[in-house]
C-alpha atoms as a PDB file:
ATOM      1  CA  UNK A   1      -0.020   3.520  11.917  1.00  0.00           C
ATOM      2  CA  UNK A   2       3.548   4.758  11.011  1.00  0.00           C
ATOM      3  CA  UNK A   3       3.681   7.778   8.927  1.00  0.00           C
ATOM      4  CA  UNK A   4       6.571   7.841   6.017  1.00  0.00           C
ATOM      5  CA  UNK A   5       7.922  10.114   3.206  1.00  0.00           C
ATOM      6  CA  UNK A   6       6.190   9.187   0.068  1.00  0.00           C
ATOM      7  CA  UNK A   7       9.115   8.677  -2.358  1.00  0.00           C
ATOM      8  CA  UNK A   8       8.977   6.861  -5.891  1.00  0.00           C
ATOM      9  CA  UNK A   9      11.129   4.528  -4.636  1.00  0.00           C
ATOM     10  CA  UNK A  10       9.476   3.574  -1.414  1.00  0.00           C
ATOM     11  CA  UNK A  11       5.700   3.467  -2.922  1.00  0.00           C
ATOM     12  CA  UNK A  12       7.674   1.112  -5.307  1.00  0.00           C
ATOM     13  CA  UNK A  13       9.158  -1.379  -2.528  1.00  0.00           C
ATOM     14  CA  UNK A  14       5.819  -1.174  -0.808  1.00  0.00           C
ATOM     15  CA  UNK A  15       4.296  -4.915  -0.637  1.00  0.00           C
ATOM     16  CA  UNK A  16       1.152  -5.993   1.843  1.00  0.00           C
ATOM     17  CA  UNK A  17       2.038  -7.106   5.367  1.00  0.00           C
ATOM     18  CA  UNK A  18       1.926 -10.693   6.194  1.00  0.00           C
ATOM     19  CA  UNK A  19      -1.364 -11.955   6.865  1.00  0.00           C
ATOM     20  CA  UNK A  20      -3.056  -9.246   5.929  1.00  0.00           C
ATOM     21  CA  UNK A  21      -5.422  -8.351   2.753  1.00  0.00           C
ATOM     22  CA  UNK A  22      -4.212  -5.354   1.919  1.00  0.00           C
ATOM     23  CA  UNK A  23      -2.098  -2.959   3.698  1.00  0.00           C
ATOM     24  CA  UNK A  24      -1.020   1.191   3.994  1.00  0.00           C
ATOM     25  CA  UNK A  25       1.747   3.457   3.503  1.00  0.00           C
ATOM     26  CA  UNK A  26       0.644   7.434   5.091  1.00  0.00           C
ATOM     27  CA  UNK A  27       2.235  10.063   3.793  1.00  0.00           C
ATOM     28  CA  UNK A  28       4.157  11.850   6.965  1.00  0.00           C
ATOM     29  CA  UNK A  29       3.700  15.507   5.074  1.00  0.00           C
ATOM     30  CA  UNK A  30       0.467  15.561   3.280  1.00  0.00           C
ATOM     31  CA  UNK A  31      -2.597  14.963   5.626  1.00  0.00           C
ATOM     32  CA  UNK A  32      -4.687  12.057   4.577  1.00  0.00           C
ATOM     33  CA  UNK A  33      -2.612  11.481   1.451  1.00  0.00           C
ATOM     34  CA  UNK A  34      -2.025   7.505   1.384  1.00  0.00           C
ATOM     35  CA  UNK A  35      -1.252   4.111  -0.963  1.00  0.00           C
ATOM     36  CA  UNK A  36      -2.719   1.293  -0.523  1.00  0.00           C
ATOM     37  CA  UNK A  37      -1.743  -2.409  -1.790  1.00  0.00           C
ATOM     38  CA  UNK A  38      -3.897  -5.528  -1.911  1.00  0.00           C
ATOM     39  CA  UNK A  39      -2.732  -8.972  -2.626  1.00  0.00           C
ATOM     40  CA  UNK A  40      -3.886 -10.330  -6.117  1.00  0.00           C
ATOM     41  CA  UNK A  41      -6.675 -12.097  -6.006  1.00  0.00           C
ATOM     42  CA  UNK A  42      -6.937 -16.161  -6.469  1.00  0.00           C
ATOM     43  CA  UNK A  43      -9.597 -15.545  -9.408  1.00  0.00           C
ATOM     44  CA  UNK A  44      -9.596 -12.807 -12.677  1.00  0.00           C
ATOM     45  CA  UNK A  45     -11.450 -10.138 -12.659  1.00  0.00           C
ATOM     46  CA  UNK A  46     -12.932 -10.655 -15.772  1.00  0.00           C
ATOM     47  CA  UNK A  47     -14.794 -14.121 -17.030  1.00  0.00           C
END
């Protein structure tokens, strides 16, 4: 799990890894402080 420097323009870029769910991105300077991304899903969320 690579650590990073949270910028506006990286959490911005950010998309979920191939294959995967959802996906990531640690903050290398705050402990614990992280974003995470999910790929949309198929179906709204509301009927």
């Amino acid at each position: 799990m690579e650590k990073v420097k949270l910028t506006a323009g990286r959490i911005a870029d950010f998309k979920c890894d191939e294959g995967k769910a959802q996906s990531f991105l640690w903050c290398a300077e705050v402990p614990g402080l992280g974003v995470s991304i999910k790929k949309p899903a198929l179906l709204p969320a509301w009927k």
